[in-house]
Protein backbone atom coordinates (compact mmCIF):
# COMPACT_ATOMS: atom_id res chain seq x y z
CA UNK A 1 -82.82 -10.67 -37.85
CA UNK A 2 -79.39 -8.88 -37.70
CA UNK A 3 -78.56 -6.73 -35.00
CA UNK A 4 -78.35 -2.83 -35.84
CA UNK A 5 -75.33 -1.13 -36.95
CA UNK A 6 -75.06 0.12 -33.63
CA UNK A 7 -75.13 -3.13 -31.28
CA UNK A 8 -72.29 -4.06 -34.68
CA UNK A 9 -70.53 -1.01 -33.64
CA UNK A 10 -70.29 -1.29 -29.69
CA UNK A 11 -70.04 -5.69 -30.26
CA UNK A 12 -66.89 -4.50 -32.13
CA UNK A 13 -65.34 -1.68 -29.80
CA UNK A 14 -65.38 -3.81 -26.67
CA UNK A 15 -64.14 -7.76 -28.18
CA UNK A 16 -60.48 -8.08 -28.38
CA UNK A 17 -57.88 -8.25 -31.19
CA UNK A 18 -54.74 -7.17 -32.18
CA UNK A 19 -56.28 -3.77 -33.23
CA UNK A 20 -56.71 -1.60 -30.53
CA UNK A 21 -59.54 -1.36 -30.19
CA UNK A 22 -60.04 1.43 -27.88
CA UNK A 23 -58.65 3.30 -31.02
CA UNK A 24 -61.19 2.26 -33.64
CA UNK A 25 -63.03 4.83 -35.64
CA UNK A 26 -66.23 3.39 -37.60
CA UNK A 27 -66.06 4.81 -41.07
CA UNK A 28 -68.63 3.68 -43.03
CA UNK A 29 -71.49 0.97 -41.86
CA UNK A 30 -74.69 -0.24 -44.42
CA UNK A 31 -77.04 -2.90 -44.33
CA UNK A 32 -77.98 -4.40 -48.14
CA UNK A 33 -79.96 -7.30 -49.39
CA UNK A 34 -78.39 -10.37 -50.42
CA UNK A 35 -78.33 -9.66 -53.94
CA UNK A 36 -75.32 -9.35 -56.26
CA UNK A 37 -75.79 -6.38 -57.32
CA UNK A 38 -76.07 -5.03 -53.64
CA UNK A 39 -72.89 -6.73 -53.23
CA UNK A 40 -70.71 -5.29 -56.13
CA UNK A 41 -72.74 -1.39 -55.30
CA UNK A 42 -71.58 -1.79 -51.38
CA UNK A 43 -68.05 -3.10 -52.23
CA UNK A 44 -67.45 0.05 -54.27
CA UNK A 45 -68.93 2.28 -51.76
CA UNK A 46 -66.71 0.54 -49.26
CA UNK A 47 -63.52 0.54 -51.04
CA UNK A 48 -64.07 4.44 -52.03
CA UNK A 49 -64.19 4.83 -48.29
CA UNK A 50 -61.15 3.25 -47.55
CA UNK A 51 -58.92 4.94 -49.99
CA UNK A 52 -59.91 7.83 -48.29
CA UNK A 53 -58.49 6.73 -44.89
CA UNK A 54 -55.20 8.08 -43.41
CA UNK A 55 -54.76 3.86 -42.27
CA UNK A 56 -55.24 2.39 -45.64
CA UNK A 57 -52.78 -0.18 -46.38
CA UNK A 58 -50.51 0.14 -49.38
CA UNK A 59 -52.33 -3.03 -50.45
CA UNK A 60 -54.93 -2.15 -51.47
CA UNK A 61 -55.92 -4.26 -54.03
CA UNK A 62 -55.62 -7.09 -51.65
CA UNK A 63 -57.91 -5.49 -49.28
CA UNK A 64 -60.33 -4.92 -52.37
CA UNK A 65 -60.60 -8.67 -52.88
CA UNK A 66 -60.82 -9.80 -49.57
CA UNK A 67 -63.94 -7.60 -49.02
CA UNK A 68 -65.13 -8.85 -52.26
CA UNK A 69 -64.68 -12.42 -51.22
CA UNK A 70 -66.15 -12.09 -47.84
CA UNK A 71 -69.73 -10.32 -49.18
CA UNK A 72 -69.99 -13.25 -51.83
CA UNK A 73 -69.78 -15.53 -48.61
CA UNK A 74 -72.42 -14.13 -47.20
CA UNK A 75 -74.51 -13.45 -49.95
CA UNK A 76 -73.93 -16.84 -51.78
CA UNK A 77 -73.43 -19.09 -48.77
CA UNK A 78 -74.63 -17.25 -45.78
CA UNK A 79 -77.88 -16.39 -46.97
CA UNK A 80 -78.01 -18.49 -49.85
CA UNK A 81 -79.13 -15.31 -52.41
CA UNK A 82 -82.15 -14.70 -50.14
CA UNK A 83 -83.05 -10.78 -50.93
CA UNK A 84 -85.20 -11.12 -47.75
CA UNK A 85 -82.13 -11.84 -45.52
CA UNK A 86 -79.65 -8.84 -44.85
CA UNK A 87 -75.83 -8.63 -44.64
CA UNK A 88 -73.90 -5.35 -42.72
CA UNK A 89 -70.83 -4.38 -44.07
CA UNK A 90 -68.77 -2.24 -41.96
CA UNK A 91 -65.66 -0.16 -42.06
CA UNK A 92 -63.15 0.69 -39.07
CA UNK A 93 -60.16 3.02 -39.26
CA UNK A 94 -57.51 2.86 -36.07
CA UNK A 95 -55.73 5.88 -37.49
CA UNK A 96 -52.25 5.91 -34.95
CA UNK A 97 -48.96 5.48 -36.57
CA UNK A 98 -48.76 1.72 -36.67
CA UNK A 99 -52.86 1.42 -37.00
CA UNK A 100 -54.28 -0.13 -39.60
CA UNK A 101 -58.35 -1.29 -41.59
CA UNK A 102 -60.84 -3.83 -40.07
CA UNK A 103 -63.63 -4.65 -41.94
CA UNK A 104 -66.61 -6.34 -40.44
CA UNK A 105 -68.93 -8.97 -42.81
CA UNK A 106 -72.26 -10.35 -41.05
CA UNK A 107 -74.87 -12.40 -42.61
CA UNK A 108 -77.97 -13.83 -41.05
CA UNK A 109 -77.29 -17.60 -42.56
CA UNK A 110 -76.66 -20.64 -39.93
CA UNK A 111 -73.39 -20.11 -39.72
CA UNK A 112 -70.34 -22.74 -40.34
CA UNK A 113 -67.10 -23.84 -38.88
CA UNK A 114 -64.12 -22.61 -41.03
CA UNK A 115 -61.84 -25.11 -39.90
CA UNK A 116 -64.08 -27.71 -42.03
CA UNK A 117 -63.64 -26.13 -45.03
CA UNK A 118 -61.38 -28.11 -47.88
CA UNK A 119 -57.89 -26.32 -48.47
CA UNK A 120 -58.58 -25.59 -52.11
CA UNK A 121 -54.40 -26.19 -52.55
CA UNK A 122 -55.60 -30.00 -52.26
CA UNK A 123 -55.60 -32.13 -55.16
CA UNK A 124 -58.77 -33.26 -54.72
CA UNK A 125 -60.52 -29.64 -54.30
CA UNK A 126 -58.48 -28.63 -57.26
CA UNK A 127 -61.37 -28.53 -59.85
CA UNK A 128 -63.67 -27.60 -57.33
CA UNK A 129 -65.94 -24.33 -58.38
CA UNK A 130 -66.08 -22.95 -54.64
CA UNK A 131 -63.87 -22.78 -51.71
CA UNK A 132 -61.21 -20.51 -52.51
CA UNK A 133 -63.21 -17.14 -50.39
CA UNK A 134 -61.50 -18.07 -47.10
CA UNK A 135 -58.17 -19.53 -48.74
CA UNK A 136 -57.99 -15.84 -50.59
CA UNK A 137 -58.80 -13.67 -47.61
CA UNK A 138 -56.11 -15.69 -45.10
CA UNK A 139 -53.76 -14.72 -48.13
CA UNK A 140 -54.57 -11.29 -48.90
CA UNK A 141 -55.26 -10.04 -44.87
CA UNK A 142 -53.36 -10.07 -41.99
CA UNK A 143 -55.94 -11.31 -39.76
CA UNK A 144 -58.77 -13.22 -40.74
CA UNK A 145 -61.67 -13.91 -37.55
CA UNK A 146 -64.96 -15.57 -37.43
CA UNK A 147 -67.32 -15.01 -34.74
CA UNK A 148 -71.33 -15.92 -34.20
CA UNK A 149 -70.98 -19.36 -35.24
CA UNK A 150 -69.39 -18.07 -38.55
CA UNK A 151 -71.88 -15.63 -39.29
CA UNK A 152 -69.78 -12.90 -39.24
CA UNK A 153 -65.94 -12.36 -40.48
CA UNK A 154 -63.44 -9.30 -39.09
CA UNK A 155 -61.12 -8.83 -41.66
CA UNK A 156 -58.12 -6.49 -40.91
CA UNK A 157 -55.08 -5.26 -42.55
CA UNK A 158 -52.60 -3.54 -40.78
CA UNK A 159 -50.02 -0.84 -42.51
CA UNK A 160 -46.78 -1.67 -42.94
């Protein structure tokens, strides 16, 4: 079972990162089934959200596929398109001059270690039909973190 928005919300404020974040304000925070159409409705509540913020980054569109890619993780991998199993998506503003976005991802799959996933750059994972969510989030973010035994990802963009 996931923990509530809240323990997702205080787990966040008091871990470390190059944030601050002392200075985090939680913007938007939902809990959806793994289903794909949960997935694309929650992205564009997510993304409205963040256009509204005085720390989006002026790439946006690179923070628009990142999110994408990390709720198809946890949808398709995580939680392996189980409606029964849950995923919170949350939203963090640290507004300050030099602030920037985090965005939270947490699934209630087993987990995984990132560092064993193929480099889809490889030949051999060229033709490959996954593999390319992390590779595309380390591009598109400036920080990409896993934590619970890869069951959740902190994404974060900082303005420039």
């Amino acid at each position: 079972m996931l923990d509530s928005t809240n323990e997702l919300q205080t787990s966040l404020a008091v871990a470390s990162g190059p944030l601050r974040r002392d200075k985090l304000v939680s913007k938007f925070c939902e809990v959806i089934p793994s289903t794909l159409d949960a997935l694309d409705a929650v992205h564009d509540k997510v993304m409205t959200v963040v256009q509204s913020l005085p720390c989006v980054p002026e790439e946006f569109e690179d923070v628009a596929v990142a999110l994408r890619e990390a709720l198809a993780n946890a949808v398709l991998h995580g939680n392996q398109n189980d409606p029964a199993k849950r995923v919170v998506v949350a939203c963090f503003c640290e507004c300050e001059a030099n602030g920037g976005l985090l965005l939270v991802v947490r699934d209630e799959g087993a987990g995984f270690n990132p560092s064993e996933v193929p480099d889809p750059t490889q030949a051999e994972c060229i033709d490959s039909e996954h593999g390319r969510g992390i590779f595309l989030m380390r591009q598109f973010m400036d920080d990409v973190r896993y934590r619970k035994g890869g069951r959740e990802v902190e994404i974060r963009k900082r303005r420039k």
